[in-house]
C-alpha atoms as a PDB file:
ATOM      1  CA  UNK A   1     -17.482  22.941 -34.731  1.00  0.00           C
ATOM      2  CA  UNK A   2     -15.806  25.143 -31.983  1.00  0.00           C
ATOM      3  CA  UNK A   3     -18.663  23.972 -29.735  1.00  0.00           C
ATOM      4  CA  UNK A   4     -18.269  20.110 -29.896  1.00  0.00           C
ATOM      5  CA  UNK A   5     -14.040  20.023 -29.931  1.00  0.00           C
ATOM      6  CA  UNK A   6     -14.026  22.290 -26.786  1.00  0.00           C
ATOM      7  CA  UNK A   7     -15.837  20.229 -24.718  1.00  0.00           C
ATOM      8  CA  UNK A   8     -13.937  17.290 -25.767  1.00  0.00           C
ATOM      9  CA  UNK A   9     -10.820  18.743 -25.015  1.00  0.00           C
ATOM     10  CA  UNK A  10     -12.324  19.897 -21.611  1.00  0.00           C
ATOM     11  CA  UNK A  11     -13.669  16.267 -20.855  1.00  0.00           C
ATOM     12  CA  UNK A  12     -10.399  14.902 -22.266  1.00  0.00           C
ATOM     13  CA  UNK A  13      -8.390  16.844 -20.071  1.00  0.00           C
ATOM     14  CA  UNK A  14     -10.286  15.702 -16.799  1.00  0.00           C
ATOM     15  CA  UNK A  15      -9.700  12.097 -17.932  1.00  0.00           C
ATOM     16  CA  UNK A  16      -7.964   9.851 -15.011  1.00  0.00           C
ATOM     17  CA  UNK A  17      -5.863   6.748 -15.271  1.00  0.00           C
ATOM     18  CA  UNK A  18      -8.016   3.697 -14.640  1.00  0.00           C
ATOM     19  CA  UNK A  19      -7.550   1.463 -11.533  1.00  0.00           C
ATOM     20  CA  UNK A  20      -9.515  -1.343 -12.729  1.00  0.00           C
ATOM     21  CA  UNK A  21      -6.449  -3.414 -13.123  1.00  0.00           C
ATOM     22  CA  UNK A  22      -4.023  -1.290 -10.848  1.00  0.00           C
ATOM     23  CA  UNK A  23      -1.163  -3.352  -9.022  1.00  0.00           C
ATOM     24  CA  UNK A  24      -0.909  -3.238  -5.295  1.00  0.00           C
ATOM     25  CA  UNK A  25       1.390  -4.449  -2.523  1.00  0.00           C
ATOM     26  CA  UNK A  26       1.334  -6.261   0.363  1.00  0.00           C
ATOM     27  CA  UNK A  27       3.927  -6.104   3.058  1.00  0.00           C
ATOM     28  CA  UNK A  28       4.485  -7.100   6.270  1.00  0.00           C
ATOM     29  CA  UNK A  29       7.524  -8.425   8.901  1.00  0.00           C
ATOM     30  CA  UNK A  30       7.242 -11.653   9.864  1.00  0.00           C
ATOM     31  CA  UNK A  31      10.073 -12.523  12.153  1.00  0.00           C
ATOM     32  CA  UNK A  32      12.998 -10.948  10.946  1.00  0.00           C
ATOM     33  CA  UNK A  33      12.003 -11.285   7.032  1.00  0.00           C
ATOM     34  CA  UNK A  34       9.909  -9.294   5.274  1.00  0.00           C
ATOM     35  CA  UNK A  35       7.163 -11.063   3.383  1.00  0.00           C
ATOM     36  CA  UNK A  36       4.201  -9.966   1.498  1.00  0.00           C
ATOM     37  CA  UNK A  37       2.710  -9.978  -2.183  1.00  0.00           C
ATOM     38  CA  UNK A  38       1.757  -8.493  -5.511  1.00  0.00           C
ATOM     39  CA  UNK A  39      -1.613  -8.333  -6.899  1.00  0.00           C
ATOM     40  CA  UNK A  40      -4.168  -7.280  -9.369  1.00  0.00           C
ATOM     41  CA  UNK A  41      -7.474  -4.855  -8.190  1.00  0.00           C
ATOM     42  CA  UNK A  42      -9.593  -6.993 -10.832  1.00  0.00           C
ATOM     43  CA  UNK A  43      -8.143 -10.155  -9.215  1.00  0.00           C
ATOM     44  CA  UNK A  44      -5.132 -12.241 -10.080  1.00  0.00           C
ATOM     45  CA  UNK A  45      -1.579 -12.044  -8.715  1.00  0.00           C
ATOM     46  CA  UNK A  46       1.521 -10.325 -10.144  1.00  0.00           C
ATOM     47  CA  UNK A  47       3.533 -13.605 -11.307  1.00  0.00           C
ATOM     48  CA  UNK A  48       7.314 -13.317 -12.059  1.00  0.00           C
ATOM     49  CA  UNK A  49       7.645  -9.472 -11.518  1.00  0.00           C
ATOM     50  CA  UNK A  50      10.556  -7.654 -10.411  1.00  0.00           C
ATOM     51  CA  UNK A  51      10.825  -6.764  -6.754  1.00  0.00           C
ATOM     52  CA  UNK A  52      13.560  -4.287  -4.826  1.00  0.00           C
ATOM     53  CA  UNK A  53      13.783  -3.332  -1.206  1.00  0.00           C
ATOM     54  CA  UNK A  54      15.835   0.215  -1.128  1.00  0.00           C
ATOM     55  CA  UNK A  55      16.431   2.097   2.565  1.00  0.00           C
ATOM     56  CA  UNK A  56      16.180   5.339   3.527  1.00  0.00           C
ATOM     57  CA  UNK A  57      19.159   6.696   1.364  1.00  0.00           C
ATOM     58  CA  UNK A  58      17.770   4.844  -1.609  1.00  0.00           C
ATOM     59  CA  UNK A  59      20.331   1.944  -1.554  1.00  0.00           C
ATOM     60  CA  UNK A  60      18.933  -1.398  -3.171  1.00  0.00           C
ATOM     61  CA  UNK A  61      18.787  -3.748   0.218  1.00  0.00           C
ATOM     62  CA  UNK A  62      17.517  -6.520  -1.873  1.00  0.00           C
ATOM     63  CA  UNK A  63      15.967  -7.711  -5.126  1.00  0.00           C
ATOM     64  CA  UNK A  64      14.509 -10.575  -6.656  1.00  0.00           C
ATOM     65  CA  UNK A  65      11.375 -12.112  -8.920  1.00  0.00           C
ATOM     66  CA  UNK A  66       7.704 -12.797  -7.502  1.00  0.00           C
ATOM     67  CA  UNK A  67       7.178 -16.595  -7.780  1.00  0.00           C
ATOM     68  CA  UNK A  68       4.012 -18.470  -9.360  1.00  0.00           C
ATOM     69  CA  UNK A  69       1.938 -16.630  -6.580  1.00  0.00           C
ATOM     70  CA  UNK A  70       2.868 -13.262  -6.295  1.00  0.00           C
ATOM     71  CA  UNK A  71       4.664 -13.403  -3.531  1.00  0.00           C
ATOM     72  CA  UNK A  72       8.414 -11.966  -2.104  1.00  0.00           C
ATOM     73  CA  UNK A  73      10.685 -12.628   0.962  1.00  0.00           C
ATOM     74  CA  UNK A  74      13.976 -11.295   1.911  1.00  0.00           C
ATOM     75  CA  UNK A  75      15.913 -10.501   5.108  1.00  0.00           C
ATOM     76  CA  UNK A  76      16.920  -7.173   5.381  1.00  0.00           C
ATOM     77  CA  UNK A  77      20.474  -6.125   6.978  1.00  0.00           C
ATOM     78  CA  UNK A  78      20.776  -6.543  10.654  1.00  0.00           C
ATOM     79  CA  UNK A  79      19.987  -4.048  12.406  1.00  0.00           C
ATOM     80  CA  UNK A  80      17.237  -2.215  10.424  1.00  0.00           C
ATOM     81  CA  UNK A  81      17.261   1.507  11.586  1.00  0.00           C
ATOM     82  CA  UNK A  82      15.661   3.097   8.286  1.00  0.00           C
ATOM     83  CA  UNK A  83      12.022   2.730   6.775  1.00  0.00           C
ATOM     84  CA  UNK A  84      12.724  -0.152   3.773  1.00  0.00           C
ATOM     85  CA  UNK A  85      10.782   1.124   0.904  1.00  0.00           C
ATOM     86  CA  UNK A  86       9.375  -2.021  -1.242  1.00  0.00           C
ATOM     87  CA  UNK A  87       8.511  -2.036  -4.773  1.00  0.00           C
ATOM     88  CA  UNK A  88       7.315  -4.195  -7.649  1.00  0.00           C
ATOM     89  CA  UNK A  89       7.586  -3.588 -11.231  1.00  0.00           C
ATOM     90  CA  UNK A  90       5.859  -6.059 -14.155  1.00  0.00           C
ATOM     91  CA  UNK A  91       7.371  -3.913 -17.084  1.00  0.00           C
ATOM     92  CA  UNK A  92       3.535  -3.633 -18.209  1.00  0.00           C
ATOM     93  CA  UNK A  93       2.989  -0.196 -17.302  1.00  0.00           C
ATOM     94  CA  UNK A  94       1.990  -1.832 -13.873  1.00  0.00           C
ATOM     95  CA  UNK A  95       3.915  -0.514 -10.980  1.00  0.00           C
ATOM     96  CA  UNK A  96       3.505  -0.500  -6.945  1.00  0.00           C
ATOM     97  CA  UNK A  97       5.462   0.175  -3.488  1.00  0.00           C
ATOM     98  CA  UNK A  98       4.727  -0.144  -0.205  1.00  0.00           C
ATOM     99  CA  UNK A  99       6.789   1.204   3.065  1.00  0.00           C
ATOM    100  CA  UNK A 100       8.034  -1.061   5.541  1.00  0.00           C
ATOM    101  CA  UNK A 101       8.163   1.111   9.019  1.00  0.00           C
ATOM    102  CA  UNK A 102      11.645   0.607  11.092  1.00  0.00           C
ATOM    103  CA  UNK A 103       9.718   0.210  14.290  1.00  0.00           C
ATOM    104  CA  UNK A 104       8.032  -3.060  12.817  1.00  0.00           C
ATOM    105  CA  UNK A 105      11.775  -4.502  13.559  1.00  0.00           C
ATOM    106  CA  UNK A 106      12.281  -3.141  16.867  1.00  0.00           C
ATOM    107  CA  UNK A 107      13.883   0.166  15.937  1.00  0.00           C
ATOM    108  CA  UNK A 108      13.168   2.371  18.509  1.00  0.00           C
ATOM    109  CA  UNK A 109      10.808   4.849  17.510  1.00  0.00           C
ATOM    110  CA  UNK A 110      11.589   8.174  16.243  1.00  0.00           C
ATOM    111  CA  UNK A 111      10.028  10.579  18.602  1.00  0.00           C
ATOM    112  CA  UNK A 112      10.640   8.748  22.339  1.00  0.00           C
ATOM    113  CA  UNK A 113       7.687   8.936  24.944  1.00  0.00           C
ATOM    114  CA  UNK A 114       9.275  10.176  28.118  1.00  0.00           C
ATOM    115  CA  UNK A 115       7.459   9.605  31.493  1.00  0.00           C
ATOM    116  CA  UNK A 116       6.668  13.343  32.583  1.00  0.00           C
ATOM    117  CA  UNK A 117       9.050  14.895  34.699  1.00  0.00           C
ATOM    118  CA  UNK A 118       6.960  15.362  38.018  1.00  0.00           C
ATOM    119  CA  UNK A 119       6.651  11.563  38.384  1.00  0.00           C
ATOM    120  CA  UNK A 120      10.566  11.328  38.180  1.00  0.00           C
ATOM    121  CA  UNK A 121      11.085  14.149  40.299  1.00  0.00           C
ATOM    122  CA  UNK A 122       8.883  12.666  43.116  1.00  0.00           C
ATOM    123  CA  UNK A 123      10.640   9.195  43.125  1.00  0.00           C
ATOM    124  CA  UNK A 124       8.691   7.352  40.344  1.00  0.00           C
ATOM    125  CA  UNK A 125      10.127   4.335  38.915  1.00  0.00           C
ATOM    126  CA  UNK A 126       9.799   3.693  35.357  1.00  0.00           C
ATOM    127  CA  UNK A 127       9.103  -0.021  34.583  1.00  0.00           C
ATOM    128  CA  UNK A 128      11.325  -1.797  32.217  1.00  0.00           C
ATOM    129  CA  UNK A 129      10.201  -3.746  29.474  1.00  0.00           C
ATOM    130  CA  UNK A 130       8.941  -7.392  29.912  1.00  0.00           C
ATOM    131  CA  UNK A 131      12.125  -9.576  29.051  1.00  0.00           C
ATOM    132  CA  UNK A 132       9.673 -11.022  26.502  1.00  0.00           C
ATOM    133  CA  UNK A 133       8.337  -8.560  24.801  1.00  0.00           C
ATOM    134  CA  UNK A 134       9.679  -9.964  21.314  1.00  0.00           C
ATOM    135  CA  UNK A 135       7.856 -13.164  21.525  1.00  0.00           C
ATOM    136  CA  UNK A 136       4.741 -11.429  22.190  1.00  0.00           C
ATOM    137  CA  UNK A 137       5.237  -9.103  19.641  1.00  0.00           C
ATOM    138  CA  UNK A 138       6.074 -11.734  16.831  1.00  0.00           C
ATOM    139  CA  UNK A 139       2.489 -14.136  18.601  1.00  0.00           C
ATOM    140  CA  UNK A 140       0.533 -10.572  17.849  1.00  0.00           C
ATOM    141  CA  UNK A 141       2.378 -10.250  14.585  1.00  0.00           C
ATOM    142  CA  UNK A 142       1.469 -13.601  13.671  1.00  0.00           C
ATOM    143  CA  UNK A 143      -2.325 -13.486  14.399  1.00  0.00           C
ATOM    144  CA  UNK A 144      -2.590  -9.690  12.612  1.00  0.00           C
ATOM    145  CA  UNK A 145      -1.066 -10.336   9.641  1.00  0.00           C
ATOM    146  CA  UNK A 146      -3.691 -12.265   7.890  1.00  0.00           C
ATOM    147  CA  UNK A 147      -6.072  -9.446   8.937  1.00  0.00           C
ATOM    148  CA  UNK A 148      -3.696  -6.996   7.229  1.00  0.00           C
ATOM    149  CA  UNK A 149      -4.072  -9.335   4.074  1.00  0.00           C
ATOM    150  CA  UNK A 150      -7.810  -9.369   3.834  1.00  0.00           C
ATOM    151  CA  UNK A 151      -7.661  -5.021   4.609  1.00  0.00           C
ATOM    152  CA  UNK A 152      -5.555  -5.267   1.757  1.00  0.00           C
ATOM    153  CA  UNK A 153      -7.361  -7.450  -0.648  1.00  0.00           C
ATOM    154  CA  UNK A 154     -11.262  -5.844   0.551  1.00  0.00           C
ATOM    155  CA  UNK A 155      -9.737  -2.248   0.281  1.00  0.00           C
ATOM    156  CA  UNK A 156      -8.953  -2.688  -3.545  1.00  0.00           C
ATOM    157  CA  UNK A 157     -11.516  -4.760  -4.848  1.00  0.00           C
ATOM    158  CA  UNK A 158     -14.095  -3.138  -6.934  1.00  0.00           C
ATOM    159  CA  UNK A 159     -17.422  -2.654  -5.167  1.00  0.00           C
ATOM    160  CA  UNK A 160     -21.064  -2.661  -6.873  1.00  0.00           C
ATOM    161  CA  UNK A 161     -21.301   0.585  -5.831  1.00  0.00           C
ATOM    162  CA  UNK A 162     -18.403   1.627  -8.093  1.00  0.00           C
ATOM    163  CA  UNK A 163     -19.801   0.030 -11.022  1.00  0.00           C
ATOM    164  CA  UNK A 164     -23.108   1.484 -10.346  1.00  0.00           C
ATOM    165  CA  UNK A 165     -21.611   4.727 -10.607  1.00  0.00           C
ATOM    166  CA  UNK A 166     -19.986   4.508 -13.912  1.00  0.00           C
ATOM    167  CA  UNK A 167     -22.749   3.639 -15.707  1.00  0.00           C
ATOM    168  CA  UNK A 168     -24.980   6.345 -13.732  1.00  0.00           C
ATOM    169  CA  UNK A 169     -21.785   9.020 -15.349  1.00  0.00           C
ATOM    170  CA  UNK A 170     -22.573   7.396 -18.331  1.00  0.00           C
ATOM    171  CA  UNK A 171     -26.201   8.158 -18.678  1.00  0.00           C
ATOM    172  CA  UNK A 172     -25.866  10.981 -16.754  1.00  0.00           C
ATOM    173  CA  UNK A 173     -23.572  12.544 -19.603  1.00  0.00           C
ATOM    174  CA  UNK A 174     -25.702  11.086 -22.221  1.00  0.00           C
ATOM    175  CA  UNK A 175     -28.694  12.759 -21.214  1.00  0.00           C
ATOM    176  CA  UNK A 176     -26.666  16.346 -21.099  1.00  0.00           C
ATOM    177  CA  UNK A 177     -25.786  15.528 -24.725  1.00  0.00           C
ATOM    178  CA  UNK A 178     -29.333  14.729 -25.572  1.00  0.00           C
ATOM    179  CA  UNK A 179     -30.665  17.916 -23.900  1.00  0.00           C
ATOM    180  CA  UNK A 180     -28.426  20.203 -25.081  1.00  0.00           C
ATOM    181  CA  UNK A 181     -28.792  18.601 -28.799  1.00  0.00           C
ATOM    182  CA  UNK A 182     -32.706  18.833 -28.261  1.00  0.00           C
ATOM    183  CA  UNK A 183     -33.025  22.664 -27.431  1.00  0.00           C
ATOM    184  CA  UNK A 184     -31.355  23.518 -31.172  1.00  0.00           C
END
């Protein structure tokens, strides 16, 4: 009896959560709101969930419900200086965040690049930004965000390959159990 109830234990122990219907986030900055949705791995999006945005010291910035979509928008406090940390909760055991960099707002960043020193000391000028450098940053932000979407979406959908190998464990296992039962 010792034989078959430690093993069990042992494979019980090594037991992970499942992720076949794991929540996930999208987020993304689309002018000055933040936008983005909830969704199911299987498929399917989180509908009516709860939503917060906290900052850096863990003060709620906003909150709200996902509509008939999955989907959240809010406009975070001018000017955004801190990370904005975004998560969902359906109360179903399903819950997910996602981190919303400063820079995506035009903080600056947090470690400066500084031109090196032996161009300044031998006259070099350093160029100054393009006065439109926002527009073209929102046009880029525009065209990449639907690319972001379909990373998102391809990243955590479940491939053949991970079926495949589930039912390979499966056999696998089974044929351990049948060896080890057959040299009795």
């Amino acid at each position: 009896m010792t034989r078959l109830i430690l093993p069990l234990i042992l494979f019980l122990s090594l037991a992970l959560p499942a992720e076949a219907h794991k929540l996930r986030l999208f987020a993304t900055v689309e002018g000055e709101d933040v936008t983005g949705y909830a969704f199911f791995t299987g498929g399917g999006r989180a509908q009516g969930a709860d939503w917060w945005a906290l900052d850096a010291r863990g003060v709620a910035v906003a909150q709200g419900r996902t509509d008939g979509e999955g989907r959240y928008r809010f406009t975070p406090p001018d000017p955004v200086t801190d990370d904005i940390l975004v998560r969902v909760d359906t109360h179903e055991g399903h819950m997910a965040e996602a981190v919303v960099k400063a820079e995506r707002f035009g903080a600056p960043p947090v470690a400066p690049v500084m031109p090196p020193a032996a161009s300044l000391a031998a006259g070099g000028r350093i160029a100054a930004p393009a006065p439109d450098t926002k527009a073209v940053e929102l046009a880029v932000q525009r065209q990449i965000a639907p690319l972001l979407e379909r990373i998102e979406a391809m990243d955590s959908r479940m491939r053949i390959t991970d079926v495949l190998s589930g039912l390979f464990l499966i056999v696998g296992l089974a044929g351990i159990g049948l060896y080890l039962r057959g040299r009795r």
